[in-house]
C-alpha atoms as a PDB file:
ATOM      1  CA  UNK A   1       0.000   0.000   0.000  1.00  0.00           C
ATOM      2  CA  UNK A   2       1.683   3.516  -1.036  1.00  0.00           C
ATOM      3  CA  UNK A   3       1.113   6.134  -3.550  1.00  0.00           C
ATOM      4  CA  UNK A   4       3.371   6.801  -6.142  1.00  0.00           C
ATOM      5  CA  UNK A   5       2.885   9.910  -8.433  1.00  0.00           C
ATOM      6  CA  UNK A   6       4.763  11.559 -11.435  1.00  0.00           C
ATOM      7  CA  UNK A   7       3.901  14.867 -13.626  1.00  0.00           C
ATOM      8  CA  UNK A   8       5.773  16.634 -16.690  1.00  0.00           C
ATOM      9  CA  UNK A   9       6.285  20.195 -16.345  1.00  0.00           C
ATOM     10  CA  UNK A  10       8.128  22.964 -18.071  1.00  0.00           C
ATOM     11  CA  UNK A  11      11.752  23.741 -16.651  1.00  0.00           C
ATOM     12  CA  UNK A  12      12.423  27.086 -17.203  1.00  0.00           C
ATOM     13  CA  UNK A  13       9.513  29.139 -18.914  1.00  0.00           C
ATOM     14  CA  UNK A  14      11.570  30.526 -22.109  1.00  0.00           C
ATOM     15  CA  UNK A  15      13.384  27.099 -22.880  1.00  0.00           C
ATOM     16  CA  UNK A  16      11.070  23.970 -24.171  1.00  0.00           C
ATOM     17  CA  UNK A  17      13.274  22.198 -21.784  1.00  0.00           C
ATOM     18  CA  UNK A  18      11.312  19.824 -19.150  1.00  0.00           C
ATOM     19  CA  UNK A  19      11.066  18.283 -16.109  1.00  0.00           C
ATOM     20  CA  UNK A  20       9.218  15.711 -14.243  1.00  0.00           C
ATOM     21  CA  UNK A  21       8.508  15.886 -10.901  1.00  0.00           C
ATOM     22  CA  UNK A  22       7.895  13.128  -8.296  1.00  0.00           C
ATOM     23  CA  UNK A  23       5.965  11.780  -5.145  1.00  0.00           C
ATOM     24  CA  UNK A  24       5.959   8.843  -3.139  1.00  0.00           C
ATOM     25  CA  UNK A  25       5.063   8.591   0.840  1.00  0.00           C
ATOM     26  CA  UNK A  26       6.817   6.631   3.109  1.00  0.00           C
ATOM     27  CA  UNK A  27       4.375   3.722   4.077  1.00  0.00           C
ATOM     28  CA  UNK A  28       5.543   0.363   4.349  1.00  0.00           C
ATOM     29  CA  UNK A  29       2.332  -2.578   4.544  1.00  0.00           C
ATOM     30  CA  UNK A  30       3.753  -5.807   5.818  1.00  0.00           C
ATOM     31  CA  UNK A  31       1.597  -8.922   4.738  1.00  0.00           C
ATOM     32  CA  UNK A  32       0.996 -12.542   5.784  1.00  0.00           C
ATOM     33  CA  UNK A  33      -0.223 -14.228   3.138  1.00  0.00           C
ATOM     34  CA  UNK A  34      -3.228 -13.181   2.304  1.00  0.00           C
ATOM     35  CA  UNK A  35      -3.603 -11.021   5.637  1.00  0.00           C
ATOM     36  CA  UNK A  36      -2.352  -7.739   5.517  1.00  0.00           C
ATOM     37  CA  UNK A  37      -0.579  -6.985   9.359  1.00  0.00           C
ATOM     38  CA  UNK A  38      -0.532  -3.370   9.147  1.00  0.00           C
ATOM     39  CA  UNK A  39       1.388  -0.159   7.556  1.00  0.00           C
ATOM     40  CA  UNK A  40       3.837   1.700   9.227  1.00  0.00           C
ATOM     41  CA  UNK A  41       5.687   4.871   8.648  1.00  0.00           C
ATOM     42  CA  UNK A  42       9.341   4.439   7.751  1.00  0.00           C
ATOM     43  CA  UNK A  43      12.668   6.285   7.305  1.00  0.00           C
ATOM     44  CA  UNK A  44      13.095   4.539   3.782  1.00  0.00           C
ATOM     45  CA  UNK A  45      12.989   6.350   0.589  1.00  0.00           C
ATOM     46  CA  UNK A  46      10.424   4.859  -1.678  1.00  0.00           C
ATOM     47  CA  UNK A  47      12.660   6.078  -4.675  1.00  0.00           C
ATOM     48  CA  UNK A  48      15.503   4.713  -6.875  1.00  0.00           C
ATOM     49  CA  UNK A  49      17.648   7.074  -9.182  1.00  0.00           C
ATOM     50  CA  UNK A  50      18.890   4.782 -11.937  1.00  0.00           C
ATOM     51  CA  UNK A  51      22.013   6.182 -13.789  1.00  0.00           C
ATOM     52  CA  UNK A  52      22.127  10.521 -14.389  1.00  0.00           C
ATOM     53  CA  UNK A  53      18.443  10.864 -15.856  1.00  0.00           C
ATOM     54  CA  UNK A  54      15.890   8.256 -14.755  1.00  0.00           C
ATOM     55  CA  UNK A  55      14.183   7.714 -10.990  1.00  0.00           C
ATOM     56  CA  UNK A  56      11.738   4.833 -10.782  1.00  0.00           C
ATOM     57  CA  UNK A  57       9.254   4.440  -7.859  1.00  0.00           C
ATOM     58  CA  UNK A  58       7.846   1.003  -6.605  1.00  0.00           C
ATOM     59  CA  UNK A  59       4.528  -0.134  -5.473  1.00  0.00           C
ATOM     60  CA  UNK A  60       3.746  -3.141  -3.304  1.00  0.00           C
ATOM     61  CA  UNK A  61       6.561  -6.044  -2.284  1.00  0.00           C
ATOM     62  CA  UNK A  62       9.697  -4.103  -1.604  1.00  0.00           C
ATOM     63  CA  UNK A  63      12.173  -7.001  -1.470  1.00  0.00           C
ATOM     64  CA  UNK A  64      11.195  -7.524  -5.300  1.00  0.00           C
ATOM     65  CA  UNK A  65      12.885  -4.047  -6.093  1.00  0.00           C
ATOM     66  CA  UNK A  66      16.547  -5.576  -6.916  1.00  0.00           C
ATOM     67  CA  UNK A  67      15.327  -8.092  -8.848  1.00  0.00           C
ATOM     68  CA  UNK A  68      12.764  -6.106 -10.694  1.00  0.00           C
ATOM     69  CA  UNK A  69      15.886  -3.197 -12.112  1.00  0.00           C
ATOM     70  CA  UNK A  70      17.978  -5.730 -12.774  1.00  0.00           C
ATOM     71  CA  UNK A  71      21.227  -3.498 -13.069  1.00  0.00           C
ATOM     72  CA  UNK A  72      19.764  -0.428 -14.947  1.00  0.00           C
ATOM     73  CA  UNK A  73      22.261   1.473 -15.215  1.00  0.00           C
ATOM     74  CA  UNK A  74      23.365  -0.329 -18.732  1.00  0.00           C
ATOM     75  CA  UNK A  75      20.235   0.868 -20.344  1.00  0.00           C
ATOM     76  CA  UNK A  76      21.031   4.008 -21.695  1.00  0.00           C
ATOM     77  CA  UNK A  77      17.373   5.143 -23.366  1.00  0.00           C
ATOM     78  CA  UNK A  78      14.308   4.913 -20.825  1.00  0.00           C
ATOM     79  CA  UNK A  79      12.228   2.877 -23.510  1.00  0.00           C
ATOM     80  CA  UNK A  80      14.673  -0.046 -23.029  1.00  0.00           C
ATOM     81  CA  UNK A  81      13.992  -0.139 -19.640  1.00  0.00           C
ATOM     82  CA  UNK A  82      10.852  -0.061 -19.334  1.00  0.00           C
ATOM     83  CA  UNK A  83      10.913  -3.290 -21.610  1.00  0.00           C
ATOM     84  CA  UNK A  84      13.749  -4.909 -19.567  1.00  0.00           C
ATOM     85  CA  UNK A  85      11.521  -4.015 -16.562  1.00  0.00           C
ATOM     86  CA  UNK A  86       8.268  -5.695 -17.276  1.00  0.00           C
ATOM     87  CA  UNK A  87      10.118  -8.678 -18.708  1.00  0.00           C
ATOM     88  CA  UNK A  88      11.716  -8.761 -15.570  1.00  0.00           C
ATOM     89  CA  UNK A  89       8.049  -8.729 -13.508  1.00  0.00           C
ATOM     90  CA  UNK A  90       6.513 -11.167 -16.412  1.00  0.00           C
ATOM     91  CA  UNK A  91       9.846 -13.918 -15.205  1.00  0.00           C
ATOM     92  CA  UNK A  92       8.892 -12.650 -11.239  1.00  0.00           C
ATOM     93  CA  UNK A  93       5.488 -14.007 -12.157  1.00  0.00           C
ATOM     94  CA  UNK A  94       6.449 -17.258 -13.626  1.00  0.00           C
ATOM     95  CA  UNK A  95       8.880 -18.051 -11.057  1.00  0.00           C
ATOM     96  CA  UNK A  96       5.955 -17.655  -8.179  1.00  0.00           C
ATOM     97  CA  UNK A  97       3.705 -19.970 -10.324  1.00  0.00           C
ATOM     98  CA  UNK A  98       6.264 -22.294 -10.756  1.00  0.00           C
ATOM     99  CA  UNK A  99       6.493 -22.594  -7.026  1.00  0.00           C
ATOM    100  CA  UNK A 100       3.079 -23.270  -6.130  1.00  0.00           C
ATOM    101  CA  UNK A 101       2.582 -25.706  -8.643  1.00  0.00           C
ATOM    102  CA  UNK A 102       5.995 -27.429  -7.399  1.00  0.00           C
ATOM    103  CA  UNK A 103       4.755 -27.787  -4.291  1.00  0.00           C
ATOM    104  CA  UNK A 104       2.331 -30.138  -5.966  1.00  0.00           C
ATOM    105  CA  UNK A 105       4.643 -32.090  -7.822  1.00  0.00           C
ATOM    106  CA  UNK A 106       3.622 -30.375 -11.119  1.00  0.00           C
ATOM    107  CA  UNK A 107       5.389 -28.076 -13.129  1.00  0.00           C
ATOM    108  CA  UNK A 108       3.961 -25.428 -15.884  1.00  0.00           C
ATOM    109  CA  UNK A 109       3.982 -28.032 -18.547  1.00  0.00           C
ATOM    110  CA  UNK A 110       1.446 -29.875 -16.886  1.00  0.00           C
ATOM    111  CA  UNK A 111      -0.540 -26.295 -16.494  1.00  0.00           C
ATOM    112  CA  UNK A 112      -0.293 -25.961 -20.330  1.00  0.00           C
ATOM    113  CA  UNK A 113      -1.910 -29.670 -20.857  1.00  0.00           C
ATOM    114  CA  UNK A 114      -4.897 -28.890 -18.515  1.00  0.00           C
ATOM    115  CA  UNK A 115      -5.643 -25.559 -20.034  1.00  0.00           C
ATOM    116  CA  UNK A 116      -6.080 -27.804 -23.410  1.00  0.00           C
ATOM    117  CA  UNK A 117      -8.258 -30.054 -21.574  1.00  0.00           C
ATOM    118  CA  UNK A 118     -11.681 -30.365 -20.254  1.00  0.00           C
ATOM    119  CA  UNK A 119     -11.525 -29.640 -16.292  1.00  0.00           C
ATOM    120  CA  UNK A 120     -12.034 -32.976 -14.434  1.00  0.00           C
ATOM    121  CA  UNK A 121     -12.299 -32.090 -11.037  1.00  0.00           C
ATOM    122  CA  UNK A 122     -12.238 -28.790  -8.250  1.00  0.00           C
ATOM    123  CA  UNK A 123      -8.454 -28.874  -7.912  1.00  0.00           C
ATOM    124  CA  UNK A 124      -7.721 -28.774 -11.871  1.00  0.00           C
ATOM    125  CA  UNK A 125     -10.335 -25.660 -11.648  1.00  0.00           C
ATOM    126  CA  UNK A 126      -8.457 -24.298  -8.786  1.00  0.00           C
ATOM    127  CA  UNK A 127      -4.928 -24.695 -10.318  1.00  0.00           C
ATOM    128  CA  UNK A 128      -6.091 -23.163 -13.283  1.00  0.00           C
ATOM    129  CA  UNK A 129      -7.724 -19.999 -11.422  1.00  0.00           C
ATOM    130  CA  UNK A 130      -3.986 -19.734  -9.916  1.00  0.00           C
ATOM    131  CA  UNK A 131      -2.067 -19.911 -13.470  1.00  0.00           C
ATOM    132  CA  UNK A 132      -4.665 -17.645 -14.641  1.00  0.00           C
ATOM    133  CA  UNK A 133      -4.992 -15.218 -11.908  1.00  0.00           C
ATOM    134  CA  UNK A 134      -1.937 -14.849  -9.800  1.00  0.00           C
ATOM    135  CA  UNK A 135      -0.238 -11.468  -9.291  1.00  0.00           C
ATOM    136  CA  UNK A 136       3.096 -10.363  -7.867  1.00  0.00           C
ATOM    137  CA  UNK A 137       0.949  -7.407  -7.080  1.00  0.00           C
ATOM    138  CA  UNK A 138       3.756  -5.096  -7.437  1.00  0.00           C
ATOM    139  CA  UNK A 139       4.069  -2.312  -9.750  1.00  0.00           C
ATOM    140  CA  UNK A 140       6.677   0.274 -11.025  1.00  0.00           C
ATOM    141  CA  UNK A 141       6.542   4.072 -12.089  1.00  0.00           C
ATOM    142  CA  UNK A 142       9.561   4.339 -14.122  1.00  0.00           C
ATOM    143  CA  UNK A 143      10.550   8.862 -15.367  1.00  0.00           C
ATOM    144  CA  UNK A 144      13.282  10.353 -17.476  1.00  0.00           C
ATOM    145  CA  UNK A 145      14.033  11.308 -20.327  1.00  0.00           C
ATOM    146  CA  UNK A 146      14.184  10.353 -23.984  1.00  0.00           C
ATOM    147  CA  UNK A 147      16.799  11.261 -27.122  1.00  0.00           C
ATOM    148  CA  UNK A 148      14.701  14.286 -27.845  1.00  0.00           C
ATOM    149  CA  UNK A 149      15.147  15.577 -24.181  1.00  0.00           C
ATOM    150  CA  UNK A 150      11.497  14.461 -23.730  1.00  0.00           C
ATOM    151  CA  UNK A 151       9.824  13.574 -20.406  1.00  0.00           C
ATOM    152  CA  UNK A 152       8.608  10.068 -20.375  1.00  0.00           C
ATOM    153  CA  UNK A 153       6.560   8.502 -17.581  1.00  0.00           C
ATOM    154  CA  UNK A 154       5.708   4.656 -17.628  1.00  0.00           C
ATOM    155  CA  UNK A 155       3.785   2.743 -15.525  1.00  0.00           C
ATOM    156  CA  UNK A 156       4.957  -1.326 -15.575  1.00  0.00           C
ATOM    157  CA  UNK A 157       3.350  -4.201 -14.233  1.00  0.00           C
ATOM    158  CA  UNK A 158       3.490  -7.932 -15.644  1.00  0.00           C
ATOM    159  CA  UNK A 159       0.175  -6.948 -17.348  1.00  0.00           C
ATOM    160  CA  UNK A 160       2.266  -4.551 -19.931  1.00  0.00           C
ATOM    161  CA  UNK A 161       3.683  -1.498 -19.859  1.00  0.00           C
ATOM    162  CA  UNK A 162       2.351   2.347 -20.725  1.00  0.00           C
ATOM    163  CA  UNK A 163       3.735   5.632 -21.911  1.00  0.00           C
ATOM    164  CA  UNK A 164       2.097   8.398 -20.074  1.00  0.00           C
ATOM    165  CA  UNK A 165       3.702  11.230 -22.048  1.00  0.00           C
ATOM    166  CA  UNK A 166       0.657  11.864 -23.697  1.00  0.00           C
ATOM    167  CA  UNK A 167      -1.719  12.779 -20.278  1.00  0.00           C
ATOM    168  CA  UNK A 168       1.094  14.350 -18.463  1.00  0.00           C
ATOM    169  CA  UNK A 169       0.763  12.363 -15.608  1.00  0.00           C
ATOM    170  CA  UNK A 170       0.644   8.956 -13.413  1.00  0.00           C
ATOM    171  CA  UNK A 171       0.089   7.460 -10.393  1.00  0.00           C
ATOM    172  CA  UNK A 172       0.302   3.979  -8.960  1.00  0.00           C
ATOM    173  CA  UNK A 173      -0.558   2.987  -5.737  1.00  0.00           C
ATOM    174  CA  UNK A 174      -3.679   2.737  -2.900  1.00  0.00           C
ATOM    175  CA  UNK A 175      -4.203   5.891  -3.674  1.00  0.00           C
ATOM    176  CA  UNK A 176      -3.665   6.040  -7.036  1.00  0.00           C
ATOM    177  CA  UNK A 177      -7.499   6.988  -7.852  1.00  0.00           C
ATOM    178  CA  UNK A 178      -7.528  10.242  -5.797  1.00  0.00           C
ATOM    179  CA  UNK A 179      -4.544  11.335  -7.198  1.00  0.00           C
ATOM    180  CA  UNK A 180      -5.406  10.902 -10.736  1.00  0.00           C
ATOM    181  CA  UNK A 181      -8.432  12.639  -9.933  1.00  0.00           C
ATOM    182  CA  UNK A 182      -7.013  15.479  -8.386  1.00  0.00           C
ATOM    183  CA  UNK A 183      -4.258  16.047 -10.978  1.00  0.00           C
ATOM    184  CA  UNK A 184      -7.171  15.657 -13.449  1.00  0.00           C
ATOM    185  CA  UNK A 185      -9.408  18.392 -11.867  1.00  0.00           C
ATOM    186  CA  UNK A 186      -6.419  20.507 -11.745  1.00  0.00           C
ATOM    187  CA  UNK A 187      -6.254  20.145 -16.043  1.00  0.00           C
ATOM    188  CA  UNK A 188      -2.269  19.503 -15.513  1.00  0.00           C
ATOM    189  CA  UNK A 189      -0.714  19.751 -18.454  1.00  0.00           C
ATOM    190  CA  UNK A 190       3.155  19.359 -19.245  1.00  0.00           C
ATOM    191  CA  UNK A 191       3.031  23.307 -20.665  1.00  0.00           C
ATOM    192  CA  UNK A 192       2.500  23.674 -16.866  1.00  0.00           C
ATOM    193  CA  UNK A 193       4.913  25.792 -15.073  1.00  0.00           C
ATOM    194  CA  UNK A 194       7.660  24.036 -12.448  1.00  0.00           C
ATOM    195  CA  UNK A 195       6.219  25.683  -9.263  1.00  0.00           C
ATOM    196  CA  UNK A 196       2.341  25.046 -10.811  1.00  0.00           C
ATOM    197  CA  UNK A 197       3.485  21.326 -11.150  1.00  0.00           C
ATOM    198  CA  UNK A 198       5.323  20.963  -7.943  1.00  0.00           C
ATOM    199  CA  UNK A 199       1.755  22.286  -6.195  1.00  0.00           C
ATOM    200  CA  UNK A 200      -0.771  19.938  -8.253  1.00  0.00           C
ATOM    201  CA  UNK A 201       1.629  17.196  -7.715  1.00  0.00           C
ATOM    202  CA  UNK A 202       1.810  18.059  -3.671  1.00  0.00           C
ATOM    203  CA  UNK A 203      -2.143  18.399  -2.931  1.00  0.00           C
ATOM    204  CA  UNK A 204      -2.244  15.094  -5.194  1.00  0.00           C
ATOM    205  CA  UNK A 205      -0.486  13.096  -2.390  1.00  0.00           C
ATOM    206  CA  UNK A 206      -2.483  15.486   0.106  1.00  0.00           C
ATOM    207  CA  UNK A 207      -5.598  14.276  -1.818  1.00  0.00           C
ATOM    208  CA  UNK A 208      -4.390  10.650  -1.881  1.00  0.00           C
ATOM    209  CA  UNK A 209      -3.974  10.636   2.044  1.00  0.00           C
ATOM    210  CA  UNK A 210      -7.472   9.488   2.850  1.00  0.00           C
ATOM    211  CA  UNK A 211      -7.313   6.358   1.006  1.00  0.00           C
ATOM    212  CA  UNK A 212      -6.313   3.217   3.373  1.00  0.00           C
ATOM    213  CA  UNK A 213      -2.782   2.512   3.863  1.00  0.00           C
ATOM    214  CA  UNK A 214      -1.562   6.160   2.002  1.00  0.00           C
ATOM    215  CA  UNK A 215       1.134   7.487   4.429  1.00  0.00           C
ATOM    216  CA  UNK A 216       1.146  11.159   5.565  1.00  0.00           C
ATOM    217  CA  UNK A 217       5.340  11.821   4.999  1.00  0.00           C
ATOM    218  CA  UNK A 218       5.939  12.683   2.071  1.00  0.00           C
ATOM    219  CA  UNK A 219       9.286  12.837  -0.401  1.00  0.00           C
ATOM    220  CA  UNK A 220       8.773  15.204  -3.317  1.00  0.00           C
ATOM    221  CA  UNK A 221      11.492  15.585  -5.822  1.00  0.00           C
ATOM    222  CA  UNK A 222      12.432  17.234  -8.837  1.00  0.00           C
ATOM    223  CA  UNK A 223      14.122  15.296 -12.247  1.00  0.00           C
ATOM    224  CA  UNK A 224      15.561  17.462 -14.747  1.00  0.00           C
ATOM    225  CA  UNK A 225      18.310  16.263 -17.824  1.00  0.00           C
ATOM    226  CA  UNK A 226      20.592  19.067 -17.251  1.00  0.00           C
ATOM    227  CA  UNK A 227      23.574  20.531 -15.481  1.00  0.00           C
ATOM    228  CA  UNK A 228      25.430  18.440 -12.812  1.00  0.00           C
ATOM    229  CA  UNK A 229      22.553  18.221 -10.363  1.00  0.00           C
ATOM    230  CA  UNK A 230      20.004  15.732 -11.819  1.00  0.00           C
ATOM    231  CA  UNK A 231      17.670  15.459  -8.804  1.00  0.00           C
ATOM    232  CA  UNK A 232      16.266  18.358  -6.710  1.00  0.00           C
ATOM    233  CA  UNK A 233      14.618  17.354  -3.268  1.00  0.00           C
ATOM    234  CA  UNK A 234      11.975  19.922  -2.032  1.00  0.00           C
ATOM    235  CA  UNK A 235      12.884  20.255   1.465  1.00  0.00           C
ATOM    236  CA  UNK A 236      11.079  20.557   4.388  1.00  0.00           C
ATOM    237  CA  UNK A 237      10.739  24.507   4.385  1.00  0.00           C
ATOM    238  CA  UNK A 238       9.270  24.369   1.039  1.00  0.00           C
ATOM    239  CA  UNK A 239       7.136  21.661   2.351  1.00  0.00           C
ATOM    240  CA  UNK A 240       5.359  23.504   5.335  1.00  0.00           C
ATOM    241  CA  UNK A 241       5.173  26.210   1.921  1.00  0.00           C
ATOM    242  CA  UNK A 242       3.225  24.175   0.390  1.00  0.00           C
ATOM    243  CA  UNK A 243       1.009  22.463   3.288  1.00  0.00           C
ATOM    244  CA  UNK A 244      -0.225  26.245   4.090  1.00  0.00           C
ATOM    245  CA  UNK A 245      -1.128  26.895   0.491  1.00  0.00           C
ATOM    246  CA  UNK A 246      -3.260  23.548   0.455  1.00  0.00           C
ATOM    247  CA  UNK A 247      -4.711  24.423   3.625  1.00  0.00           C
ATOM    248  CA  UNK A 248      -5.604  27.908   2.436  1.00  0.00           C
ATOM    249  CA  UNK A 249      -7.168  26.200  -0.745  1.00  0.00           C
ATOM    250  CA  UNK A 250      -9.254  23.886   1.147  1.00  0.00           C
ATOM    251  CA  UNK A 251     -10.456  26.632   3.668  1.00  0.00           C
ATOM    252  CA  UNK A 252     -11.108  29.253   0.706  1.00  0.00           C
ATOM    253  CA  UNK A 253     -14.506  27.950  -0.369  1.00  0.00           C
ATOM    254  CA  UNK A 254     -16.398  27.515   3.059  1.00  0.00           C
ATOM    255  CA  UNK A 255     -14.967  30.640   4.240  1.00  0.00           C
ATOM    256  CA  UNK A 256     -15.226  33.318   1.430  1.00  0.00           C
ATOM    257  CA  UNK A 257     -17.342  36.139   1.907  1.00  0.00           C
ATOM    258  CA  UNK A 258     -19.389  35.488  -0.721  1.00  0.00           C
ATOM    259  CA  UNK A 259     -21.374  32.960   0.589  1.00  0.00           C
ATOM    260  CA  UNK A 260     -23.450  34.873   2.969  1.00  0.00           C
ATOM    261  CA  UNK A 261     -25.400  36.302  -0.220  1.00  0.00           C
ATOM    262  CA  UNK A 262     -26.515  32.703  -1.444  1.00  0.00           C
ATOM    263  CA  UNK A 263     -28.858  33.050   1.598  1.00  0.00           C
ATOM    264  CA  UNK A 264     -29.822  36.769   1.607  1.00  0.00           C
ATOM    265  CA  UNK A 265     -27.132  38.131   3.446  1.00  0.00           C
ATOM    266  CA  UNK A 266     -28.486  37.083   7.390  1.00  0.00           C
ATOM    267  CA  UNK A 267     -27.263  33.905   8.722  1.00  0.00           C
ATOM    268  CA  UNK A 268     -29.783  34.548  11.656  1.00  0.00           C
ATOM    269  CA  UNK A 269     -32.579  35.369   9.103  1.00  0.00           C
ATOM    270  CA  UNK A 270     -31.847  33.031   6.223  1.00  0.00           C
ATOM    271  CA  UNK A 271     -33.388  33.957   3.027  1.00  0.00           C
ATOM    272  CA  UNK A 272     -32.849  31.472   0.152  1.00  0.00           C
END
């Protein structure tokens, strides 16, 4: 359980230069089997920098991370990545099938020949529900930068992988839902200034918070593809910046002056 977000902005308003800024909280869900035990806030950073000009961000099982990059530094273009990466989470997948199915002396093989087959009895149905069904339930936001100096976001999964260039924006997570929906509200586009983005991508994870197992600490960061500095944190003065501004924007509305006049002017003698 987490929430992972990512949105393309301009850099500097006279260049078409860009950068991509991104969220993650600090939550860490530990899970028995099918029980989840609980979330906890942690001192971890939920973020990976690969190489000068690419970050990734992972959702769900943490000690899947290593084998899921799978030394990324020798990819030099993002696109190649993102391939190596779900083919990575597609072998993650088998492997876990494999295992189960070991257990029962089978192997996928045998899988295959059922599939082909008419189901005999419950537990062919039931193996067959796990070979079609079973997730890591893990997922990756992977940002940087293409050969045209282009932000790319990609979301990866062992369903497939997506280019988000197109909508701006991503988000993977718990609270992946109320983020999107924010950030879509907000009409974010990548023509977006840096300070604009930084703010829709901040009440985002604000927004996010009230969905179960969505941590309240919060890492925001800045990726650009230029100069030495690659990565830009937004520290904790900036944050308590932007925690009054979203306070200020949720209190606006109820509290403007305005409002008196939808009924007449009198709240002791409403007149609507």
């Amino acid at each position: 359980m987490t929430i992972c977000i990512a949105a393309i902005s301009k850099y500097k308003p006279d260049s078409e230069e860009e950068a991509i800024i991104f969220c993650t909280d600090h939550m860490l869900t530990i899970s028995s089997g099918e029980d989840e035990l609980g979330g906890f806030e942690q001192s971890i950073e939920k973020f990976k920098i690969l190489g000068d000009d690419k970050a990734c961000m992972l959702s769900g099982n943490p000690l899947l991370a290593d084998r899921i990059y799978d030394n990324p530094n020798r990819y030099t273009k993002i696109g190649d990545l993102a391939k190596q990466i779900y083919t990575n989470m597609v072998a993650l997948r088998r492997e876990a099938v494999e295992r189960r199915f070991s257990l029962l002396g089978l192997n996928l093989s045998d899988a295959k020949r059922m599939l082909a087959e008419e189901i005999k009895n419950q537990h062919c149905g039931e193996l067959m529900e796990l070979y079609n069904k079973y997730s890591i339930e893990t997922g990756v936001l992977l940002l940087g930068f293409d050969d045209e100096n282009e932000g790319r976001i990609y979301s990866i999964s062992e369903l497939g992988f997506d280019d988000h260039r197109d909508v701006n924006f991503s988000a993977i997570g718990s609270g992946a839902i109320q983020a999107l929906n924010s950030l879509l509200f907000q009409r974010h586009s990548k023509k977006d200034s840096l300070a604009k983005t930084i703010y829709a991508v901040y009440k985002a994870k604000r927004n996010s918070e009230v969905s179960r197992g969505v941590g309240r600490e919060t890492d925001l960061m800045v990726l650009v593809n230029s100069g030495e500095k690659k990565v830009f944190m937004v520290g904790d003065e900036k944050l308590k910046i932007l925690e009054k501004i979203f306070e200020e924007e949720v209190n606006l509305g109820k509290q403007h002056s305005k409002l008196i006049e939808i009924i007449g002017g009198d709240e002791n003698e409403p007149k609507i």
